[in-house]
Protein backbone atom coordinates (compact mmCIF):
# COMPACT_ATOMS: atom_id res chain seq x y z
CA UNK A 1 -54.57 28.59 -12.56
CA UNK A 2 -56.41 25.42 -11.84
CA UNK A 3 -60.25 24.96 -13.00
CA UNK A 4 -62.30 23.76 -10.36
CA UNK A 5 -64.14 20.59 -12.26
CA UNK A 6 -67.02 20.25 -9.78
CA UNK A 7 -68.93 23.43 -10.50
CA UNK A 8 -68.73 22.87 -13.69
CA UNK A 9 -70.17 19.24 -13.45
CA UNK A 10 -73.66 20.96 -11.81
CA UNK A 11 -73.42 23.79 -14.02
CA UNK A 12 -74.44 21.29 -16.69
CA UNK A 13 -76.50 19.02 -14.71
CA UNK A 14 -78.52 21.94 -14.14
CA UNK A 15 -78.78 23.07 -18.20
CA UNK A 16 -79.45 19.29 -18.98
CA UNK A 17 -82.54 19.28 -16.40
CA UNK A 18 -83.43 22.79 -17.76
CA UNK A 19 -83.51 21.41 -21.32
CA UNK A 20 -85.51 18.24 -20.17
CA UNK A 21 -88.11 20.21 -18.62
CA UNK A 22 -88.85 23.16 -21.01
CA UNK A 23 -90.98 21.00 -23.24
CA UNK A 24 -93.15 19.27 -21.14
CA UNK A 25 -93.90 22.69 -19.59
CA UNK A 26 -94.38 24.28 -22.51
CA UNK A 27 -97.47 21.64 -22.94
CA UNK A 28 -98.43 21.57 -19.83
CA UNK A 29 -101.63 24.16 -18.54
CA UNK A 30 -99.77 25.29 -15.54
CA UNK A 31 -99.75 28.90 -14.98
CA UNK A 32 -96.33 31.11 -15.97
CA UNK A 33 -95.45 31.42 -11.61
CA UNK A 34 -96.34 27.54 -11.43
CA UNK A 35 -94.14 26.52 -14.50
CA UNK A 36 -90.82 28.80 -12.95
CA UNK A 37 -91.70 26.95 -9.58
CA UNK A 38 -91.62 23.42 -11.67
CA UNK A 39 -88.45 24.15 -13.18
CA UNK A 40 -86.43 25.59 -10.23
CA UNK A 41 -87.61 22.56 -8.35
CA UNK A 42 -86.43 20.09 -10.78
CA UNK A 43 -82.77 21.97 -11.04
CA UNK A 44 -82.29 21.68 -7.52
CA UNK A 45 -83.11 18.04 -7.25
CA UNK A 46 -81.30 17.15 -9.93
CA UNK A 47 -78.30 19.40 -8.27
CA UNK A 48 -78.97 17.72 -4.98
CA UNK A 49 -78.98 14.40 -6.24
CA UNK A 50 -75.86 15.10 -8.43
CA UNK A 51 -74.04 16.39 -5.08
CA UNK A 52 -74.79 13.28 -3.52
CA UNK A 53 -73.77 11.20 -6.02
CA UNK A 54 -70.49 13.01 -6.62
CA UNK A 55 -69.63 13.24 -2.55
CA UNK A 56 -67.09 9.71 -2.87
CA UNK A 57 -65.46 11.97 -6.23
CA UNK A 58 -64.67 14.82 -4.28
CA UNK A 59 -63.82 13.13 -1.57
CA UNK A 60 -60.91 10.55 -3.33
CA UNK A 61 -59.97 13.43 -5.15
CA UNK A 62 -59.15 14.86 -2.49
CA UNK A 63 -57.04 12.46 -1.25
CA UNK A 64 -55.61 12.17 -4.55
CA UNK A 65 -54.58 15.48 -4.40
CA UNK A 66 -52.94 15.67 -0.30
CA UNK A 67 -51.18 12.39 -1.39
CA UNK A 68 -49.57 13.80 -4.82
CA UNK A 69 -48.43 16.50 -2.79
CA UNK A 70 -46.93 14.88 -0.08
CA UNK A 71 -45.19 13.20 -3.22
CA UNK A 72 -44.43 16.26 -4.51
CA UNK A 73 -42.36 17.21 -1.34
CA UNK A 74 -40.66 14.09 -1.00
CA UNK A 75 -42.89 12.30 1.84
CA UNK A 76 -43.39 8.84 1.31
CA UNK A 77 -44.57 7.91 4.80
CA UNK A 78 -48.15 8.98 4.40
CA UNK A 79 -51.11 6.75 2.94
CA UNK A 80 -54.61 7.49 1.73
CA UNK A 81 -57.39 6.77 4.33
CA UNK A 82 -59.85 6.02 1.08
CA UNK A 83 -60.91 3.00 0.75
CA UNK A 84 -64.44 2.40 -0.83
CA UNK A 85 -64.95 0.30 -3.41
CA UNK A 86 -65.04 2.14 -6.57
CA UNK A 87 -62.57 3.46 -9.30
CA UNK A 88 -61.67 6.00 -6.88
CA UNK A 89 -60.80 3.30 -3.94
CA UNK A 90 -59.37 1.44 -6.52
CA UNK A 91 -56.73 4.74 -8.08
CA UNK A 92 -56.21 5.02 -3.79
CA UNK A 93 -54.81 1.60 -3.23
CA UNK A 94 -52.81 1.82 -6.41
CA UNK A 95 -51.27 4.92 -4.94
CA UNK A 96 -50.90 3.20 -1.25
CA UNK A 97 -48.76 0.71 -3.08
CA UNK A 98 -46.55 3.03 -4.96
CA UNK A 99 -45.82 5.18 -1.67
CA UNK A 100 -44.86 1.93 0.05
CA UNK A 101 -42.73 0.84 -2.79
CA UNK A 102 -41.33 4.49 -3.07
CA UNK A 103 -41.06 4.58 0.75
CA UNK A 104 -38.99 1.10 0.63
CA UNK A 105 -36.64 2.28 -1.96
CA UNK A 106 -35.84 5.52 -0.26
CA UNK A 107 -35.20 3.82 3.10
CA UNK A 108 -33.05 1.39 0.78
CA UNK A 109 -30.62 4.36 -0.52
CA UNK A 110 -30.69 6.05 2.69
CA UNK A 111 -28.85 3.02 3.52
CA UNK A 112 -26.84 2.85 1.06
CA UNK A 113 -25.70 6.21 1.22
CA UNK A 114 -24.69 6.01 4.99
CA UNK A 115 -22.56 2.67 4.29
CA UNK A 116 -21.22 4.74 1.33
CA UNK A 117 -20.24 7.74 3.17
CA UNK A 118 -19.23 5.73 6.11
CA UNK A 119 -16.72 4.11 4.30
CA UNK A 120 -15.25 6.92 2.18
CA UNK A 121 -15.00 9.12 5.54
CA UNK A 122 -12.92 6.14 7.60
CA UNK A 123 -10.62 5.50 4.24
CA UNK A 124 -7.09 5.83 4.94
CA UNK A 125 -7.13 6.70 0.86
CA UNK A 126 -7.52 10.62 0.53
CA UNK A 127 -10.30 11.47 -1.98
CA UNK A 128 -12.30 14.25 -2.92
CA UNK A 129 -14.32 15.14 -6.30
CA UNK A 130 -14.14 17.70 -8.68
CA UNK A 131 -17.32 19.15 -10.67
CA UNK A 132 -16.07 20.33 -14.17
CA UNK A 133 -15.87 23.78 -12.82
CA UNK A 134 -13.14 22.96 -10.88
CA UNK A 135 -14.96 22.86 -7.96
CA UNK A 136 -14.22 20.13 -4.53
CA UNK A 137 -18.33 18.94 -4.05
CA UNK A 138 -17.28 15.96 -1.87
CA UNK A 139 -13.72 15.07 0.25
CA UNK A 140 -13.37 12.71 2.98
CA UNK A 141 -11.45 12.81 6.56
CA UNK A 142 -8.19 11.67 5.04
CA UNK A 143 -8.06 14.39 2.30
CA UNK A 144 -9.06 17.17 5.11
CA UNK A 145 -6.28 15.78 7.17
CA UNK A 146 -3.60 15.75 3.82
CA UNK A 147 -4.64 18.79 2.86
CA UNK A 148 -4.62 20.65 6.30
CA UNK A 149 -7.53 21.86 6.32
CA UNK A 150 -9.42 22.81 9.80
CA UNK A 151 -12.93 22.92 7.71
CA UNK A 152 -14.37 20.69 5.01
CA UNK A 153 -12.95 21.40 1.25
CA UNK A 154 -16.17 21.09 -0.33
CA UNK A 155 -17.05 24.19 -2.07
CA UNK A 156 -13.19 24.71 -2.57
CA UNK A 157 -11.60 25.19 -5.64
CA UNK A 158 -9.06 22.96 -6.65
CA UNK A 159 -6.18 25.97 -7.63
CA UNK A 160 -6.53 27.10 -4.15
CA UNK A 161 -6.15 24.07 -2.44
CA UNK A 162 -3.35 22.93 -4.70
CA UNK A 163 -1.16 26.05 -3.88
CA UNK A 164 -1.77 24.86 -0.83
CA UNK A 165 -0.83 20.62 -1.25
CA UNK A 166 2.58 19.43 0.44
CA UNK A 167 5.55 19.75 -2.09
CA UNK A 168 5.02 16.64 -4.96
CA UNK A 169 1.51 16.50 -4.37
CA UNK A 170 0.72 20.01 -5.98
CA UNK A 171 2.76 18.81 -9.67
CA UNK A 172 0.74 15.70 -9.41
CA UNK A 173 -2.33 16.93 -9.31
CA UNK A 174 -1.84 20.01 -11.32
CA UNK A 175 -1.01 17.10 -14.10
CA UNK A 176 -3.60 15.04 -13.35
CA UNK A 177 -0.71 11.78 -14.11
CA UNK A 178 -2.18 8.72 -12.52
CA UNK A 179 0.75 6.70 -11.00
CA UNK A 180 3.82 7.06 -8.20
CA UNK A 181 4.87 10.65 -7.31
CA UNK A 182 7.08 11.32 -3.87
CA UNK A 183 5.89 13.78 -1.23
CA UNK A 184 8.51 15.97 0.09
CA UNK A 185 6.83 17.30 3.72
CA UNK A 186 9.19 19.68 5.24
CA UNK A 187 9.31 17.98 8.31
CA UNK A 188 9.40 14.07 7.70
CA UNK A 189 11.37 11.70 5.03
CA UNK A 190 10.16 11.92 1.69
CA UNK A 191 7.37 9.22 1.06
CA UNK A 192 6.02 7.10 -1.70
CA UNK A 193 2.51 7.69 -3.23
CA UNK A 194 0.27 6.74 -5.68
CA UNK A 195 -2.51 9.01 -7.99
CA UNK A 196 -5.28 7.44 -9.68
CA UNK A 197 -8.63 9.57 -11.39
CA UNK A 198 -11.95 8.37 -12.41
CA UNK A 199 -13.79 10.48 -14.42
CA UNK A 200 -18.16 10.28 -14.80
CA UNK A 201 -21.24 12.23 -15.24
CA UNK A 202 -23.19 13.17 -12.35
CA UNK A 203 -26.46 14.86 -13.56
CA UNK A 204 -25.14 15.22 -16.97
CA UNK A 205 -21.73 17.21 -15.63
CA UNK A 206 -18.35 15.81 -15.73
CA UNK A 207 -16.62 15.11 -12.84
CA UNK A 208 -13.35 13.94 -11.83
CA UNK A 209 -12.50 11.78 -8.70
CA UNK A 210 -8.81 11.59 -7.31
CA UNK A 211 -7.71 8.80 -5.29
CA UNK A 212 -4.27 9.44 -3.21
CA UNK A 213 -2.49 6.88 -1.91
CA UNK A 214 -0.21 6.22 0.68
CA UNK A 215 2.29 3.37 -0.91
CA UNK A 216 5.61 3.91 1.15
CA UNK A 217 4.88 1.25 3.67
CA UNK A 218 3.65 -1.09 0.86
CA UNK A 219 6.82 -0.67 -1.36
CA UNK A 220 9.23 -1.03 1.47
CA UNK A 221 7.35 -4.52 2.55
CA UNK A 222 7.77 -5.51 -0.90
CA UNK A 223 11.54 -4.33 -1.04
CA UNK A 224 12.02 -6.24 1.87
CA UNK A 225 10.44 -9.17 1.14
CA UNK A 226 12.94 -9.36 -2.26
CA UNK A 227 15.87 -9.13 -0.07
CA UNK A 228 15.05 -11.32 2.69
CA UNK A 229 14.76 -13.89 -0.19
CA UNK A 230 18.38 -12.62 -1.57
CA UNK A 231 19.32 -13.55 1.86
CA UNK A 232 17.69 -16.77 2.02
CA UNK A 233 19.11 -18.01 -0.70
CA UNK A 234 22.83 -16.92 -0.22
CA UNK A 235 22.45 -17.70 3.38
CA UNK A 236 20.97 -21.59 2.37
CA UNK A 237 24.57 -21.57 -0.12
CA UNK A 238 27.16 -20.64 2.40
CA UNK A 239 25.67 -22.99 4.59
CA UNK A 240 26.15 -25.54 1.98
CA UNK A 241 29.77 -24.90 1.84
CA UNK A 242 30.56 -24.02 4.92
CA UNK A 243 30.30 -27.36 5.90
CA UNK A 244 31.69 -29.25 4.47
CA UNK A 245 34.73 -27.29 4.47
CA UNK A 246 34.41 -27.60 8.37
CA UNK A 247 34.46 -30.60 7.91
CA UNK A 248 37.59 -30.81 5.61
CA UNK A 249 39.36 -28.45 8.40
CA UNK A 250 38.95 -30.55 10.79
CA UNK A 251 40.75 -33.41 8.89
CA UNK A 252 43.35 -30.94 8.03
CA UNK A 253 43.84 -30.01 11.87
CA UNK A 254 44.61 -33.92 12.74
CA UNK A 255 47.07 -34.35 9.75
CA UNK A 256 48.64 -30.81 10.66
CA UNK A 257 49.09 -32.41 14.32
CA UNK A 258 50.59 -35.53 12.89
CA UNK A 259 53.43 -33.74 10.84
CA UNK A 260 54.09 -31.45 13.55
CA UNK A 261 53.78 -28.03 11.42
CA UNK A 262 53.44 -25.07 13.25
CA UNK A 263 53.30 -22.77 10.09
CA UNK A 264 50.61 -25.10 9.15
CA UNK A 265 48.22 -25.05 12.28
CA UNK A 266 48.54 -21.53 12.22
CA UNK A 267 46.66 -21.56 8.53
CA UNK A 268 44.27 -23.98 9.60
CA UNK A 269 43.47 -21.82 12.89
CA UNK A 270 43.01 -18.63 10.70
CA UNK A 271 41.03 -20.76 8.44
CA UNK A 272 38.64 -21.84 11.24
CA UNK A 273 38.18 -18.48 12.33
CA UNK A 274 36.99 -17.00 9.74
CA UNK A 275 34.43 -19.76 9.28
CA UNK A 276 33.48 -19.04 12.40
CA UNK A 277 33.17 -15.13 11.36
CA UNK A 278 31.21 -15.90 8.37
CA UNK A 279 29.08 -18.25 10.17
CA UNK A 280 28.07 -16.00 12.79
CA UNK A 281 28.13 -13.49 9.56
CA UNK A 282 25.26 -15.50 7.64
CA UNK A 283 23.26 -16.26 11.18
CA UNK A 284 22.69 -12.46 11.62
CA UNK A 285 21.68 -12.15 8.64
CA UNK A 286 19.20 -14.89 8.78
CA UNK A 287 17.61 -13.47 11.70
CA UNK A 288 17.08 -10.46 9.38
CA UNK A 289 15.41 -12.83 7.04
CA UNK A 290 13.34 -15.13 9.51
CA UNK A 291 11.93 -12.77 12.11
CA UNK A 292 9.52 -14.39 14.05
CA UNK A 293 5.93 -13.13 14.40
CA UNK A 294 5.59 -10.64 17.48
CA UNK A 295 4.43 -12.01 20.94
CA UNK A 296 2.16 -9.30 21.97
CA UNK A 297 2.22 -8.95 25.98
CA UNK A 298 2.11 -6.01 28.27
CA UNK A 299 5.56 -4.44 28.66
CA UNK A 300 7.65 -4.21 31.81
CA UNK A 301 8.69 -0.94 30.81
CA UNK A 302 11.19 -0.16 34.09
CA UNK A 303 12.69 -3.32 33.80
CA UNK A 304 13.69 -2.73 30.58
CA UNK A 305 15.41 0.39 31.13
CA UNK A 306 17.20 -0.67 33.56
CA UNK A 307 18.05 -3.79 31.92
CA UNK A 308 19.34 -1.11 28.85
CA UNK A 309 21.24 1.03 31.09
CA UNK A 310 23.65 -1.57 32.21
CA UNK A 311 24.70 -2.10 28.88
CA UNK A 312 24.68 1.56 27.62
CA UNK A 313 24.61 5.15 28.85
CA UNK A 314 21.66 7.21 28.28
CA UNK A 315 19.57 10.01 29.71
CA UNK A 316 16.39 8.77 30.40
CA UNK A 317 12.63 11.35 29.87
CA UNK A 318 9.25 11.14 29.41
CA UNK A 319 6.52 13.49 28.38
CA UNK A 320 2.88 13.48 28.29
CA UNK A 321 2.35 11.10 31.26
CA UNK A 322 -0.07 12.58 33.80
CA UNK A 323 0.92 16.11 32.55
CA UNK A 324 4.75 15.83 34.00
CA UNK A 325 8.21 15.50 33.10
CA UNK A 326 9.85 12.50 34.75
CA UNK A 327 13.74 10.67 34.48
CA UNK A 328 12.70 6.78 35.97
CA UNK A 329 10.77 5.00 33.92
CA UNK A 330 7.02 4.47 34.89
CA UNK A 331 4.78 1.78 34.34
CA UNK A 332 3.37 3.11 30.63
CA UNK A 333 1.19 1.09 28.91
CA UNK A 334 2.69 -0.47 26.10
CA UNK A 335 1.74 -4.03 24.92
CA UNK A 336 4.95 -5.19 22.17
CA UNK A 337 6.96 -7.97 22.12
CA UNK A 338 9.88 -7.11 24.86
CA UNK A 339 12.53 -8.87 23.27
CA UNK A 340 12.37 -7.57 19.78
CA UNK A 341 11.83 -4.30 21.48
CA UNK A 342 14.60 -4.54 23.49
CA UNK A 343 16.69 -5.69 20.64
CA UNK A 344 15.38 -2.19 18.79
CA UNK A 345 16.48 -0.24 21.16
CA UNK A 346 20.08 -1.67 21.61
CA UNK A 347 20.75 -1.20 17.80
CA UNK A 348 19.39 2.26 18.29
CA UNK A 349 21.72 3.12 21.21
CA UNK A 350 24.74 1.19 19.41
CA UNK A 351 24.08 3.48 16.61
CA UNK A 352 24.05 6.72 18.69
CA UNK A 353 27.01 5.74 20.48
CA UNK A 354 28.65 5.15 17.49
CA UNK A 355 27.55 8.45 16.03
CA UNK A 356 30.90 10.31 17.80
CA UNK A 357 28.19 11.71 20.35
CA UNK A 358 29.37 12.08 23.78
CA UNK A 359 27.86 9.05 26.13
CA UNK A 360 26.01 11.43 28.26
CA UNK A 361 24.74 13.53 25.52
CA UNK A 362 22.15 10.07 24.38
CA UNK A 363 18.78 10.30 24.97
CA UNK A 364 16.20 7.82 25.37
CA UNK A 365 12.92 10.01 25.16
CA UNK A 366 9.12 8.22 25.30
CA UNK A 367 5.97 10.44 24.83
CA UNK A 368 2.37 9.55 25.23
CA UNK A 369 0.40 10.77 22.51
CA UNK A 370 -3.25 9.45 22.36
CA UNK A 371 -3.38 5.86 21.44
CA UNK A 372 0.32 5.91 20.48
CA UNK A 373 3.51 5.90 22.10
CA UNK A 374 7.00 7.80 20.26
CA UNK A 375 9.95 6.61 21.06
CA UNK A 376 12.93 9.01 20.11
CA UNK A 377 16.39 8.09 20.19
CA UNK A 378 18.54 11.24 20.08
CA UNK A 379 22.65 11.91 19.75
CA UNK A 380 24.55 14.49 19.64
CA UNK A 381 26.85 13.40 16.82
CA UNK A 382 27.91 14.11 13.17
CA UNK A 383 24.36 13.01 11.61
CA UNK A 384 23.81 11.73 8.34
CA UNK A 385 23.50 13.21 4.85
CA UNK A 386 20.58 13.53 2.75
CA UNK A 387 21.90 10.33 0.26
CA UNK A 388 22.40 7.98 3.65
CA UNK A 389 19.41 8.80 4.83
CA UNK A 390 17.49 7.91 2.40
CA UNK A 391 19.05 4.86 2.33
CA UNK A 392 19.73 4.04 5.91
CA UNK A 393 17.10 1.44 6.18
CA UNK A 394 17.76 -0.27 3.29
CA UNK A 395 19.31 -4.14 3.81
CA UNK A 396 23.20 -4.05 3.21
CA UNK A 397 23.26 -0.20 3.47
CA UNK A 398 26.14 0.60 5.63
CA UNK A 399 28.67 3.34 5.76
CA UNK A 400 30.64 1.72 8.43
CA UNK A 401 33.77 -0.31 7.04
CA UNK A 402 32.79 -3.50 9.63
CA UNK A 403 29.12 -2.68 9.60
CA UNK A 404 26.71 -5.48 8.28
CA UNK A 405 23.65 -2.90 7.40
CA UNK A 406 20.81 -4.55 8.98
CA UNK A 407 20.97 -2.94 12.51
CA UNK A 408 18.47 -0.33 11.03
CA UNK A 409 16.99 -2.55 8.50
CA UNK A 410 16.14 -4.89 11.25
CA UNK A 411 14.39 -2.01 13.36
CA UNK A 412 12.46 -1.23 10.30
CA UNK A 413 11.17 -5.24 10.62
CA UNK A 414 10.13 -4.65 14.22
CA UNK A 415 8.55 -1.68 13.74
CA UNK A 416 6.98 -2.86 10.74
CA UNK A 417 5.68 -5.93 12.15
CA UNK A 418 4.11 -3.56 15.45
CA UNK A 419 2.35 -1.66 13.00
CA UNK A 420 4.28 1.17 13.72
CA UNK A 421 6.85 4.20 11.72
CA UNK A 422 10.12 4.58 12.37
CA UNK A 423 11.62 7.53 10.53
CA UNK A 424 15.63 9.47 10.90
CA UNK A 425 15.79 13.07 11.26
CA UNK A 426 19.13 15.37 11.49
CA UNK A 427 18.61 17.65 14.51
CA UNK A 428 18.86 21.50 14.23
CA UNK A 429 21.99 21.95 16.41
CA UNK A 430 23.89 18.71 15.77
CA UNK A 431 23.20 14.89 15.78
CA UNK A 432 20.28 12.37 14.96
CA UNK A 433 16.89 11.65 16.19
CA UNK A 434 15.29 8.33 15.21
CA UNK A 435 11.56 8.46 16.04
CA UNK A 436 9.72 4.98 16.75
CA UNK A 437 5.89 5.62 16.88
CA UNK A 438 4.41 2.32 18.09
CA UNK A 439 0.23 1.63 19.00
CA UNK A 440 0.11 1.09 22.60
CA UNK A 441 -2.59 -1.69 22.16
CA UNK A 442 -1.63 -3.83 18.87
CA UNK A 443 -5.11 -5.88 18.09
């Protein structure tokens, strides 16, 4: 209950002016009615003059008070309208300051916090954070979108959204091991990711932040990058001695000439062919290594096709473009480099004719979806088992017994380089699908 100080200030006013007064009444030869009239005049005056005195009290205390309250709830925006020049004024201004300095600060984490959440949310990284209750109090867009989840996780527990987690991520997290663990979705290749935790006090509880990361891209640049230097370097030694034994061949071809030996220009001719073979051999293979850049343009998308389809048969469809279901090519939107597309898709087709598929059974497919474009290359032939397709785009990897293995290795470069996925899938009744997903504007 709060004591109202004011009364109490004139309640003693009052007995001090009563006290002051009784003795000079008591000698003065006023009558009893005269000497109560004295004394009731003197308290009010000395009330009256105390009220007037403490008006600028009550009135900064007031202020005092609406301002601490606005405090109270948070409000920094408001300022005291005080400002005479006394302790009061001065206890006013100090306040002003403090609310403007408060106000400033505020304003300063507001921003803070906005940046903060504005980067978390648009972080391809998923995270979300775990009170020591087990409890999700804060997950971004990525972690929604991992966890497949239609509504925000926060207010979640963590048990029931593990049971939940794609198959890999549930053992991870259920072990809270920072480091690599593989995702097994049921409908893609396995992938590659990465678990890290931080744990802190937030208002004196323990939490624990998880950090999921997508490393499959990352690990197959960096497995590429060691074999494109493998290459380089066996490519930059067979090039050494290649020629010079050209060179040497040559000489031998002359002196074979001269001594008139068939049996003899026969070897040298074999000889010379299979330098040719392993030149051509250790050029294709430094095209792997020494891909050039992509030269972004806007894609003649017809001409292409038709370009393809003199060189292979294919069924031609497209979906998604103005709601119909076409077999020419239109004029989609695609901005790529044309030849190292074109090159993708004629190791594709290769591959799918090679697949035993029959010829009019491959399928060039190209759906619009959003701001990206899939490309599926589909066969009807003996697919691929779990162990080659998981290495399929590996450099070298080749179950044919002439096959160089960078036909897919190489579309992994193009597609890499786009900033796209390229990923193999068995189909249910038979054969292959390779899906390209490309960006149909690469900035």
């Amino acid at each position: 209950m709060r004591i109202n100080t004011l009364p109490r200030i004139y309640i003693v006013v009052a007995c001090i002016s009563l006290l002051a007064t009784l003795p000079l009444l008591f000698l003065s030869p006023l009558s009893l009615p005269g000497k109560i009239v004295v004394v009731i005049a003197t308290v009010l005056i000395a009330m009256a003059a105390t009220r007037y005195l403490l008006r600028d009290l009550k009135e900064g205390l007031s202020a005092l008070e609406t301002g601490l309250l606005n405090l109270k709830d948070g409000e920094f925006s408001s300022t005291l309208a005080y400002k005479k020049s006394d302790e009061i004024g001065h206890l006013c201004d100090l306040y002003n300051d403090t609310a403007m300095q408060l106000r400033a600060e505020k304003h300063w984490l507001y921003q803070r916090e906005l940046l903060l959440d504005k980067v978390t949310q648009s972080s391809p990284e998923v995270l979300f954070l775990v009170n020591d209750q087990q409890q999700i109090i804060f997950s971004n867009i990525a972690a929604r979108q991992f966890f497949q989840s239609l509504k925000g996780l926060d207010g979640s527990m963590l048990s029931a959204l593990v049971d939940g987690a794609p198959q890999g991520a549930a053992e991870a997290i259920k072990a809270r091991k920072e480091g690599l663990f593989t995702l097994l979705p049921s409908d893609s290749e396995p992938q590659t990711w990465h678990m890290s935790t931080g744990h802190f006090l937030l208002n004196n509880q323990a939490h624990t932040l998880y950090i999921l990361k997508q490393m499959t891209r990352e690990l197959s640049r960096q497995e590429v990058a060691v074999w494109k230097k493998v290459i380089r370097v066996i490519s930059h030694e067979l090039n050494n001695s290649l020629g010079p034994i050209s060179s040497m061949l040559h000489s031998g071809k002359i002196l074979s000439e001269q001594l008139n030996e068939e049996k003899l220009g026969r070897v040298f001719e074999t000889i010379d062919d299979r330098i040719k073979h392993l030149s051509d051999f250790v050029q294709g293979y430094g095209k792997f290594a020494k891909l050039p850049e992509p030269k972004i343009e806007a894609i003649n998308w017809q001409a292409l096709i038709e370009e393809l389809s003199q060189q292979w048969q294919f069924s031609y469809l497209e979906r998604g473009i103005d709601d119909s279901h076409s077999v020419a090519p239109t004029n989609l939107s695609i901005h790529a480099d044309q030849v190292q597309i074109e090159q993708l898709l004629i190791n594709l087709l290769k591959n799918a004719h090679e697949s035993g598929s029959a010829a009019d059974q491959v399928v060039i497919e190209v759906e619009l979806r959003g701001t990206e474009v899939i490309i599926l290359v589909l066969d009807r032939g003996e697919g691929i088992s779990d162990n080659v397709m998981s290495n399929a785009l590996i450099p070298f990897y080749s179950t044919k017994p002439s096959g160089s293995g960078l036909g897919l290795a190489l579309c992994r470069e193009i597609i890499d380089a786009h900033h796209g996925q390229i990923g193999l899938y068995n189909r249910d009744e038979g054969g292959l699908a390779v899906r390209v997903s490309l960006p149909r504007l690469i900035g």
